[in-house]
Protein backbone atom coordinates (compact mmCIF):
# COMPACT_ATOMS: atom_id res chain seq x y z
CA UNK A 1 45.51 23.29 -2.01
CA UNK A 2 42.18 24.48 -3.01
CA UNK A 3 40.80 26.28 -5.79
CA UNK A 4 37.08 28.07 -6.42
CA UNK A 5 36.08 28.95 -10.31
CA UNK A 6 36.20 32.28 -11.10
CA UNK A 7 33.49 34.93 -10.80
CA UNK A 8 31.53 35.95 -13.09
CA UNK A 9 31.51 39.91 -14.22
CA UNK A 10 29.28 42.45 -12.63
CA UNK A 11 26.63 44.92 -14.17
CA UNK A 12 27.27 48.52 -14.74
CA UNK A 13 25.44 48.81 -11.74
CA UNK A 14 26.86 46.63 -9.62
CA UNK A 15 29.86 48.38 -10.58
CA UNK A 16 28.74 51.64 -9.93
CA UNK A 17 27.94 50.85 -6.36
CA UNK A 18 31.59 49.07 -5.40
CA UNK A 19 32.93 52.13 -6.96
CA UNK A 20 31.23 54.50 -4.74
CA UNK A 21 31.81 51.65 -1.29
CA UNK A 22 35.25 51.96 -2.67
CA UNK A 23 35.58 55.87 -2.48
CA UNK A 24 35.91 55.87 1.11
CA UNK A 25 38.80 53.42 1.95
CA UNK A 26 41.79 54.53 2.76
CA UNK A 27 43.51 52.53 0.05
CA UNK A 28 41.85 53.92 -2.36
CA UNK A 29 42.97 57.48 -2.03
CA UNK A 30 45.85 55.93 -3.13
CA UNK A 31 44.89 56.42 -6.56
CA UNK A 32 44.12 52.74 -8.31
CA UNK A 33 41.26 52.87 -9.68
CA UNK A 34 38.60 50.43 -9.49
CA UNK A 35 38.99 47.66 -12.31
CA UNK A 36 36.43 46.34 -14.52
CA UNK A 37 36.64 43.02 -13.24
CA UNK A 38 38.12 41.91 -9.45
CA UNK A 39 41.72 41.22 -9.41
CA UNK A 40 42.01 37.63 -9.29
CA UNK A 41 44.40 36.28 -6.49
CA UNK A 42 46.04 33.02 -4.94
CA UNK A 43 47.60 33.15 -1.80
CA UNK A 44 50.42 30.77 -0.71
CA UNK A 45 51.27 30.18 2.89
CA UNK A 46 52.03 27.40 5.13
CA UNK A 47 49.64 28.35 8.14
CA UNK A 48 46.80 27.53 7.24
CA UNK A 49 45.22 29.62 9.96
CA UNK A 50 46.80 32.87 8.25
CA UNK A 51 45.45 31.48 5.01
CA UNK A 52 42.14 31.80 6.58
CA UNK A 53 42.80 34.90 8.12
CA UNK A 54 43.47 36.19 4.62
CA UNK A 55 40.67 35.25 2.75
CA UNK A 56 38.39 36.76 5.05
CA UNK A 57 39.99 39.74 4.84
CA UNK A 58 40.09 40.07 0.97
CA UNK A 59 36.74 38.31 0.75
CA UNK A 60 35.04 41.55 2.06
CA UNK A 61 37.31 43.34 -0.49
CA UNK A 62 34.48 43.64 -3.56
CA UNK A 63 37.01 44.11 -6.15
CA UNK A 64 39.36 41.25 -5.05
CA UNK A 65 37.89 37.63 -5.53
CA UNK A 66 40.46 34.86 -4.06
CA UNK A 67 40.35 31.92 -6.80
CA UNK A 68 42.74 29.22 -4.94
CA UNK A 69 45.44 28.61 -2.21
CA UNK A 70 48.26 26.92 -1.04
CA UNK A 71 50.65 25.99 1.37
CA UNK A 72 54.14 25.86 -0.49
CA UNK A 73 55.85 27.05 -3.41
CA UNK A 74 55.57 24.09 -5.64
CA UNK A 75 51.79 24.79 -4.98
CA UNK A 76 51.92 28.16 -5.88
CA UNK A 77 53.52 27.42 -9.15
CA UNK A 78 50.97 24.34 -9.89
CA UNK A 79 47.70 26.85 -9.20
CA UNK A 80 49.52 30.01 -11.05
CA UNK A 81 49.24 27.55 -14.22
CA UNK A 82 45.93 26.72 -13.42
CA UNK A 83 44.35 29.37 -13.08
CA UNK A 84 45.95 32.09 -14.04
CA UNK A 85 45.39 34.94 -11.66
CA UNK A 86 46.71 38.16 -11.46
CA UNK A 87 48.47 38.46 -8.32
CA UNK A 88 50.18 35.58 -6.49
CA UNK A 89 50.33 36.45 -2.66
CA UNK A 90 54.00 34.88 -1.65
CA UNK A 91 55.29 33.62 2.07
CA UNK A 92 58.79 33.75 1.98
CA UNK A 93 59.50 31.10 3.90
CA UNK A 94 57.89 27.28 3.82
CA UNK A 95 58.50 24.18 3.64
CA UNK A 96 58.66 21.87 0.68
CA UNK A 97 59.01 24.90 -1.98
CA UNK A 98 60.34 28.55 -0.59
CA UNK A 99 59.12 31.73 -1.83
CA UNK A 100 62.30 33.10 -3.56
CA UNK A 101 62.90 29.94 -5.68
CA UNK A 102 59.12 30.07 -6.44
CA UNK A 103 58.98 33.44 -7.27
CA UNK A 104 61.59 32.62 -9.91
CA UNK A 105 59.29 29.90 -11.11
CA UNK A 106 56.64 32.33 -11.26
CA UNK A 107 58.15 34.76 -13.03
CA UNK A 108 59.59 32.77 -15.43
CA UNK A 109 55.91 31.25 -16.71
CA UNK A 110 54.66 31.85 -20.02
CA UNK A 111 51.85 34.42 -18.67
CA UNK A 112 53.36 35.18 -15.51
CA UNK A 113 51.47 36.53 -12.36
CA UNK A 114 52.43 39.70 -10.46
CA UNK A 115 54.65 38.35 -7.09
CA UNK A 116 53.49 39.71 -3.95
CA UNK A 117 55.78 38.59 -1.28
CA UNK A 118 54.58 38.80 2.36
CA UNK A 119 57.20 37.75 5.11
CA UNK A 120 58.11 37.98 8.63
CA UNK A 121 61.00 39.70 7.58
CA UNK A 122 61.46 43.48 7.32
CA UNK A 123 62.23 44.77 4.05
CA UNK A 124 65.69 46.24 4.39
CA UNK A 125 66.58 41.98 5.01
CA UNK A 126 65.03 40.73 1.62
CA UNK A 127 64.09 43.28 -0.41
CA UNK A 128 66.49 43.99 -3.17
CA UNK A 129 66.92 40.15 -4.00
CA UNK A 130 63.34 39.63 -4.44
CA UNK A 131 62.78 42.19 -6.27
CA UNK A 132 65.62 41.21 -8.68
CA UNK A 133 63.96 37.61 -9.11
CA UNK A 134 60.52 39.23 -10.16
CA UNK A 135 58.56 40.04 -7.53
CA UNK A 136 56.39 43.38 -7.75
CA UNK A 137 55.69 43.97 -4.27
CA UNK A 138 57.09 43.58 -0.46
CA UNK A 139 54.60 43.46 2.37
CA UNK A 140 55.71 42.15 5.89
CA UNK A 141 52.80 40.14 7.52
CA UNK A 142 52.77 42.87 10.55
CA UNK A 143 51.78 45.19 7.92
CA UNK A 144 49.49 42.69 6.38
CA UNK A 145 46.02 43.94 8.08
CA UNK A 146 46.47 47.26 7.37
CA UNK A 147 48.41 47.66 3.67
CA UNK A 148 47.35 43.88 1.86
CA UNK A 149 44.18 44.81 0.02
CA UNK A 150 46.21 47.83 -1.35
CA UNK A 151 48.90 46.40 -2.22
CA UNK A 152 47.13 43.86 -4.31
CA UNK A 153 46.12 46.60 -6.20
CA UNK A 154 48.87 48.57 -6.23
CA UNK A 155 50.91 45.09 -8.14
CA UNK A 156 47.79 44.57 -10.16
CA UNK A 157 47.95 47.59 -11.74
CA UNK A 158 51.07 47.15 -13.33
CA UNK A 159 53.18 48.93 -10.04
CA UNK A 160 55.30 47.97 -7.98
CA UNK A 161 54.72 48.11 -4.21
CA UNK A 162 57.36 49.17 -1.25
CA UNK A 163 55.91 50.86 1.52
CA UNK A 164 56.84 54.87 0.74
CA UNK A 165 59.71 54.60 3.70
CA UNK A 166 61.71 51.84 1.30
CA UNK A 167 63.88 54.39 0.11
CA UNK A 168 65.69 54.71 3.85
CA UNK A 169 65.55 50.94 4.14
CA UNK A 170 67.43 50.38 1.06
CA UNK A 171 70.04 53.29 1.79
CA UNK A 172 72.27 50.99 3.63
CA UNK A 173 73.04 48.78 0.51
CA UNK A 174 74.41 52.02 -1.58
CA UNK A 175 77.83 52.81 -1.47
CA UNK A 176 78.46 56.18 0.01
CA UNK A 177 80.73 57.09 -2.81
CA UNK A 178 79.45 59.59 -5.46
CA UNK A 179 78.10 58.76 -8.73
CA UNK A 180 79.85 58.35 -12.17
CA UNK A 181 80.44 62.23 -13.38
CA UNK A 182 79.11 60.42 -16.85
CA UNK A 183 75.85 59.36 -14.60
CA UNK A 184 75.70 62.79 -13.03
CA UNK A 185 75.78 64.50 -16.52
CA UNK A 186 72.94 62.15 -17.96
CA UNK A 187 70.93 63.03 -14.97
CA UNK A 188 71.79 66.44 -15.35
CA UNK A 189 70.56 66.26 -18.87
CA UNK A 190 66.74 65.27 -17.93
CA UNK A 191 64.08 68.11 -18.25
CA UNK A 192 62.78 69.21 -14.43
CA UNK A 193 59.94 67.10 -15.09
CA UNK A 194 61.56 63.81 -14.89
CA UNK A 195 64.23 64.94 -12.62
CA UNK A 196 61.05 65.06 -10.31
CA UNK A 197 59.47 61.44 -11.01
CA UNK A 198 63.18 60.11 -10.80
CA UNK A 199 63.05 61.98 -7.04
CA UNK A 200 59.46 60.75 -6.35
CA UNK A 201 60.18 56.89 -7.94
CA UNK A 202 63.12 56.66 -5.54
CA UNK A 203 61.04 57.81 -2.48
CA UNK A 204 58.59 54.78 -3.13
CA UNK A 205 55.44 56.17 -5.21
CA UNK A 206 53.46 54.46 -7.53
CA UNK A 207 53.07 55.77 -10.97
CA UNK A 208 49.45 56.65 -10.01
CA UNK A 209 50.91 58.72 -6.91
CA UNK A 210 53.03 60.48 -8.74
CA UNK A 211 50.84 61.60 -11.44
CA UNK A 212 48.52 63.17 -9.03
CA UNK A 213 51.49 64.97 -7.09
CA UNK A 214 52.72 66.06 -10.66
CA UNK A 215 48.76 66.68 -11.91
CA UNK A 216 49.47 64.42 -14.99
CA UNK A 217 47.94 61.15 -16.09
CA UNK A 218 48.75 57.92 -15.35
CA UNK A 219 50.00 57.78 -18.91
CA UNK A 220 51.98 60.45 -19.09
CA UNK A 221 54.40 59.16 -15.75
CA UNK A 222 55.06 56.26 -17.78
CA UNK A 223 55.84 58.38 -20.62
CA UNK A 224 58.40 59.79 -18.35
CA UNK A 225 59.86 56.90 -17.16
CA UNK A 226 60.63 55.28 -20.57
CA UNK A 227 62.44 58.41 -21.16
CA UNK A 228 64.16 58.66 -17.95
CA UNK A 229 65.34 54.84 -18.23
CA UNK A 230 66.03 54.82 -22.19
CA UNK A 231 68.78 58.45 -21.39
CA UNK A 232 69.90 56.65 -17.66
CA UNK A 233 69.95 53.28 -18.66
CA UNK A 234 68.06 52.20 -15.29
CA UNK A 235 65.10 49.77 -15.66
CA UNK A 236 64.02 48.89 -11.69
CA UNK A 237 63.21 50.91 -8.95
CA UNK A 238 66.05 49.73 -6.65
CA UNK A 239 68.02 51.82 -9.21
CA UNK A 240 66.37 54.70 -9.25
CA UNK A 241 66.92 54.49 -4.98
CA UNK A 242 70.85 53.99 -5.39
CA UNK A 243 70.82 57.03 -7.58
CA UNK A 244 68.93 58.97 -5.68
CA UNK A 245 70.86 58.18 -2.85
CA UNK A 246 73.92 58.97 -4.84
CA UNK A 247 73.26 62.35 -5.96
CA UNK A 248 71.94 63.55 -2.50
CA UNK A 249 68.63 63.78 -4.03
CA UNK A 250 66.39 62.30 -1.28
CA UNK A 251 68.52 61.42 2.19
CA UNK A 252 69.44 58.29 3.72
């Protein structure tokens, strides 16, 4: 397990010129924004060669400082308390402390970090369980290369992350019969507007996604959403999938 104090915060300047590095990664035409100060993250695996592998990959990542890492769950949990960072990077499976029972530990911490699980496994095999225990995000370590740097700040903003093709992966856990005419009726009773983040929510967007697909804020998609869940009584995006899926409103 080792751990490295945290950073100190950048001028305006300094700021100014990640921003502008920033603008041309693909990640972040994804629409996070550039915070004020790096997203602070731990990563837990038992390899320590992937470990490695890891923080030299986020370490060239100017708005992503790695402040500690382990090799098992009861590790992760130690250096979440510790030193609080923002995102937790999660394997799934080691020894001496797995990811799912530590990801319950995690999540159940007085200041909690966001859970980003990254496995061996596909999604459709793990997904919806995680995701029940706390976690924020799903990466598989295939994917890792290409999709980690925005995934950490995809979960650091408050998101969750599931690659945009989730929706089909999760289609074979949803019954194939058709939803609760009372269900079918509340949806029915949502403006167009939210009918359309429910759609674009179920499809795997972010918040940030959608509001630029919609042209609204940020802000305003939440807005939306604590509408849409207060009238449907859904609170997770695995639900918004199964009644999506439901009401033939994006295909399996």
């Amino acid at each position: 397990m080792s751990v490295v104090p945290p950073a100190g915060s950048g001028s305006a300047d300094s700021l100014q010129a990640v921003a502008a590095a920033l603008a041309a990664r693909p990640y972040a035409r994804r629409g996070v924004s550039l915070r004020e100060a790096p997203v602070r993250v731990v990563l837990v695996d038992d390899h320590a060669v992937l470990r490695v592998g890891l923080r030299a990959l986020l370490e060239k990542t100017p708005d992503v400082t790695v402040v500690g890492d382990g090799s098992n769950g009861v590790e992760a949990v130690a250096l979440a308390e510790q030193l609080a960072p923002d995102v937790v990077v999660l394997d799934l499976d080691m020894p001496g402390g797995d990811g799912a029972t530590a990801t319950r530990a995690l999540c159940a911490l007085e200041h909690p970090p966001k859970v980003l699980i990254l496995s061996m496994h596909a999604e459709e095999d793990q997904l919806i369980p995680l995701l029940k225990d706390g976690a924020t995000g799903y990466l598989s370590k295939e994917a890792a290369g290409r999709e980690l740097v925005a995934a950490i700040r995809v979960v650091a903003s408050g998101d969750t992350y599931v690659r945009p093709h989730v929706a089909r992966l999760l289609a074979g856990s949803v019954r194939q019969s058709a939803a609760p005419d009372a269900r079918r009726l509340a949806f029915q009773s949502l403006s167009e507007r939210e009918q359309r983040v429910v759609t674009l929510m179920a499809e795997g967007y972010s918040g940030v996604e959608i509001g630029q697909q919609l042209d609204i804020s940020p802000k305003t998609v939440d807005t939306y959403k604590q509408r849409i869940e207060k009238k449907l009584g859904i609170t997770h995006r695995t639900e918004y999938v199964r009644l999506a899926l439901s009401l033939d409103l994006i295909r399996k």
